[in-house]
N, C-alpha and C. Protein backbone atom coordinates (compact mmCIF):
# COMPACT_ATOMS: atom_id res chain seq x y z
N UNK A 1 61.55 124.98 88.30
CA UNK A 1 61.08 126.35 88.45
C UNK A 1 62.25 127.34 88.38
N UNK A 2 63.45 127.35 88.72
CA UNK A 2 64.68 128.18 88.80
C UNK A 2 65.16 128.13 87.88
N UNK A 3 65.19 126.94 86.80
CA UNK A 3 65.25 127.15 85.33
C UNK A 3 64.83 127.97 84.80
N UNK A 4 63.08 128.28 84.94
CA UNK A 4 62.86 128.95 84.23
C UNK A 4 63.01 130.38 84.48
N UNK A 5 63.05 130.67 85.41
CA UNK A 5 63.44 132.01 85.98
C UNK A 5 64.96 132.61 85.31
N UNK A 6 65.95 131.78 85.30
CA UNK A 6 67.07 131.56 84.60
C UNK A 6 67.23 131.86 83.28
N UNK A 7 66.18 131.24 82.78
CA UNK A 7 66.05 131.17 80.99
C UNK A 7 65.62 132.57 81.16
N UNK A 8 64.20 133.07 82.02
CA UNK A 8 63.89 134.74 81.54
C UNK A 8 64.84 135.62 81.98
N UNK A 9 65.53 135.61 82.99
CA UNK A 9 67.04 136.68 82.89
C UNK A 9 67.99 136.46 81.81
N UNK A 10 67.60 135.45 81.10
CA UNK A 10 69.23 135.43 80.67
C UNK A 10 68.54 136.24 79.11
N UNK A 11 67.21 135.79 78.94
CA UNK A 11 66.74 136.50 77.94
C UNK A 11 66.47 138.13 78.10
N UNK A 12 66.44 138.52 78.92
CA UNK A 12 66.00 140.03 79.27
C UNK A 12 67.46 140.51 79.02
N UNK A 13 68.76 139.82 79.60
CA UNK A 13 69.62 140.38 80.10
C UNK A 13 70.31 140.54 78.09
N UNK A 14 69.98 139.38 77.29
CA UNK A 14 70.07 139.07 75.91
C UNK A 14 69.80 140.48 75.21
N UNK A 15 68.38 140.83 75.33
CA UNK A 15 67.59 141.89 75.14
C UNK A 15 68.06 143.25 75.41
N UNK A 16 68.42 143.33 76.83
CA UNK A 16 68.78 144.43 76.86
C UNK A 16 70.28 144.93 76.32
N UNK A 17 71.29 143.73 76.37
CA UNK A 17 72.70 144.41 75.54
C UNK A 17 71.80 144.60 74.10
N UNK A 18 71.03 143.86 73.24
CA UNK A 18 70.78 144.49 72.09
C UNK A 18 70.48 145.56 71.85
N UNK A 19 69.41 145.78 72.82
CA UNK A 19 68.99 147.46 72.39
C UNK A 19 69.99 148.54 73.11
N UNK A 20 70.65 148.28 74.14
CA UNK A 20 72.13 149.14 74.04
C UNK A 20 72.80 149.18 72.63
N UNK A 21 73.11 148.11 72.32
CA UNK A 21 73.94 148.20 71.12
C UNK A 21 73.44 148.48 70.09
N UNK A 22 72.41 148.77 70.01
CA UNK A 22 71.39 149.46 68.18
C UNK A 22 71.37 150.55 68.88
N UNK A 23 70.96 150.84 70.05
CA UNK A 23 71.21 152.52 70.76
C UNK A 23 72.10 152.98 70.08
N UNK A 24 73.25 152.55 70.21
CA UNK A 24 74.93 152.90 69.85
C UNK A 24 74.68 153.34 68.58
N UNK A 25 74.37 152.64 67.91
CA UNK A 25 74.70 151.83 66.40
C UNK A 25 73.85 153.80 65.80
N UNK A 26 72.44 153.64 65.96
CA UNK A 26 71.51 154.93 65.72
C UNK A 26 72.65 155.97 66.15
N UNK A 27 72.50 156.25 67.44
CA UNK A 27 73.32 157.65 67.85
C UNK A 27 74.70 158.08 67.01
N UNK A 28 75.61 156.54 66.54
CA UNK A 28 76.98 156.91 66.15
C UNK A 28 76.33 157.55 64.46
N UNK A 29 75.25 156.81 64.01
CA UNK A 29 74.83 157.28 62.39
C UNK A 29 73.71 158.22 62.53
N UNK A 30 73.81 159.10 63.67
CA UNK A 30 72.91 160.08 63.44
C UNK A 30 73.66 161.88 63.41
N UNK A 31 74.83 161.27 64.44
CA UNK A 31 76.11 162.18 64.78
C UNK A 31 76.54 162.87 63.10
N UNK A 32 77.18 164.10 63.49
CA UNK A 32 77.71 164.68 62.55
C UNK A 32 78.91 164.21 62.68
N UNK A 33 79.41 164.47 60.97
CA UNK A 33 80.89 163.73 60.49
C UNK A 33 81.76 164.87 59.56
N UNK A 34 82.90 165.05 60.11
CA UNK A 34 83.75 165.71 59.50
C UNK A 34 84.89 164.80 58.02
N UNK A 35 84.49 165.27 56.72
CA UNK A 35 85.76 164.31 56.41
C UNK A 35 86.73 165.56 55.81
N UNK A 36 88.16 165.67 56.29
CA UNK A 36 89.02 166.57 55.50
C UNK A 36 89.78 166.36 54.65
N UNK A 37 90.50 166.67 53.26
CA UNK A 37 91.24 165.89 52.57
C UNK A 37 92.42 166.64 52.99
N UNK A 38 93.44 165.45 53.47
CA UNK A 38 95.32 165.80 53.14
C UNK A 38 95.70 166.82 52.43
N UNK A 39 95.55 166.90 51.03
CA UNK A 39 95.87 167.30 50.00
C UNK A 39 95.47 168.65 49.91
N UNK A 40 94.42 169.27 50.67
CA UNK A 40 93.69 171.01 51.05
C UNK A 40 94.85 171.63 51.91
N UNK A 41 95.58 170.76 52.84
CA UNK A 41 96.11 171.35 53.96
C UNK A 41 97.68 171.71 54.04
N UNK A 42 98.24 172.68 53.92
CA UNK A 42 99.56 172.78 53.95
C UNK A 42 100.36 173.01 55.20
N UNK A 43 101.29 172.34 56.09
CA UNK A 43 101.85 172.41 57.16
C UNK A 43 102.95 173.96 56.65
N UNK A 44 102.74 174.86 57.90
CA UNK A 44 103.08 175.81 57.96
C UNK A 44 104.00 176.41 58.78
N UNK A 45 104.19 175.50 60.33
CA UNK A 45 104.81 175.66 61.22
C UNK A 45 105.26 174.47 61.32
N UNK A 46 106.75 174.28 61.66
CA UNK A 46 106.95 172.38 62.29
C UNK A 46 108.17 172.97 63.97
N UNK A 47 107.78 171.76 64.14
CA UNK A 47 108.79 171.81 65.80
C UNK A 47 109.96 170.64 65.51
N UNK A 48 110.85 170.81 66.30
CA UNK A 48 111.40 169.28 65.93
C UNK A 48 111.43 169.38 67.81
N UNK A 49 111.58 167.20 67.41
CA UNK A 49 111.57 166.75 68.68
C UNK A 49 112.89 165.82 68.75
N UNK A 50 113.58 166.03 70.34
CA UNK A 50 114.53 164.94 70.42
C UNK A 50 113.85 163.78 71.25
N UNK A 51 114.07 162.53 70.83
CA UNK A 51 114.18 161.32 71.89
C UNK A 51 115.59 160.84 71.49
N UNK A 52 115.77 160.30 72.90
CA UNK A 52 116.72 159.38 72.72
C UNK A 52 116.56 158.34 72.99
N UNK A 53 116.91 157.31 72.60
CA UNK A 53 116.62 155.51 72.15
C UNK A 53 118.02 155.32 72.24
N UNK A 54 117.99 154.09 73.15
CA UNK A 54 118.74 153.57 73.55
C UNK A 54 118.90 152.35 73.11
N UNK A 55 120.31 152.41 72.18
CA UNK A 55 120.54 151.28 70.91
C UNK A 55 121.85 150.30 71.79
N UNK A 56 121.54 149.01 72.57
CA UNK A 56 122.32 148.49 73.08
C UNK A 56 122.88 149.17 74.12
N UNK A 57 124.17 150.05 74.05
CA UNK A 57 124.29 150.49 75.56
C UNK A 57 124.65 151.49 75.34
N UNK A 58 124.47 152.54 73.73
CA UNK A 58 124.66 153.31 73.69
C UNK A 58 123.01 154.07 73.42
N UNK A 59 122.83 155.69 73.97
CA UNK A 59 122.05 156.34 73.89
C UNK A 59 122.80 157.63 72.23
N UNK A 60 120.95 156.99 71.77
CA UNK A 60 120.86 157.37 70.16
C UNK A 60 120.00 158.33 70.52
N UNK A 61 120.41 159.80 70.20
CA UNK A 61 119.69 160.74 69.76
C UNK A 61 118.34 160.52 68.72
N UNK A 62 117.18 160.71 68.33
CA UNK A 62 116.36 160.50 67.19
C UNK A 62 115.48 161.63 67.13
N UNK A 63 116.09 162.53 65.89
CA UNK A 63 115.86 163.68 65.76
C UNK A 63 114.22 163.66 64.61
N UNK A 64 112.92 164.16 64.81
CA UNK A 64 111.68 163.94 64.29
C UNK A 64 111.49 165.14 64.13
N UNK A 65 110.51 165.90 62.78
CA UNK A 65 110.07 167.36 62.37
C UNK A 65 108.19 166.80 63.05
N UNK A 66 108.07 167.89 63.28
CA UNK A 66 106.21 167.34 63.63
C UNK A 66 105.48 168.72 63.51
N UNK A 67 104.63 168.50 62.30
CA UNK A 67 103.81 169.96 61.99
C UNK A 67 102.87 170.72 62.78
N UNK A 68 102.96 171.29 63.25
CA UNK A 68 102.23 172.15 64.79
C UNK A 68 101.09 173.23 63.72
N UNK A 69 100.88 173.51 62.68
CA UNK A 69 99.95 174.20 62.29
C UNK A 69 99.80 174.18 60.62
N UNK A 70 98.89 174.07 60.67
CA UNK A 70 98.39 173.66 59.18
C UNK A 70 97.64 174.94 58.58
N UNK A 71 97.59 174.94 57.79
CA UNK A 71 96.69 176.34 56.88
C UNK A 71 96.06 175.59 55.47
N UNK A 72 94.98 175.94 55.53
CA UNK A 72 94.24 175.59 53.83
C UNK A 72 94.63 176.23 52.41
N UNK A 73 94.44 175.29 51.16
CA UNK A 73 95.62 175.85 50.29
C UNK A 73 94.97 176.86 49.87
């Protein structure tokens, strides 16, 4: 008898991650989608950043440009 009780949770419990996960599945393909192309966008502003990295026991400056604002062409 606790078998079978066993077998129907484990099936409900089966059941219910599925229809969570087709939940998901609907909501993520019902959502609106942005796609932008690279190639529209021209970086307009850049910052630079320091880290320093530490190469053995000496500390390495590592100087990076990083574009803070973009404009369409």
């Amino acid at each position: 008898m606790r078998d079978k009780y066993l077998m129907w949770g484990a099936a409900i419990l089966i059941c219910a991650i599925t229809l969570f996960f087709g939940y998901v599945v609907w909501q993520d393909a019902k959502s609106e989608k942005v796609s932008l192309n690279k190639s529209d966008w021209t970086c307009t502003k850049t910052e630079t950043q320091v880290n320093n990295i530490v190469a053995g026991k000496v500390i390495v400056p590592q100087i990076t440009e990083h574009c803070v604002r973009y404009e369409r062409n």
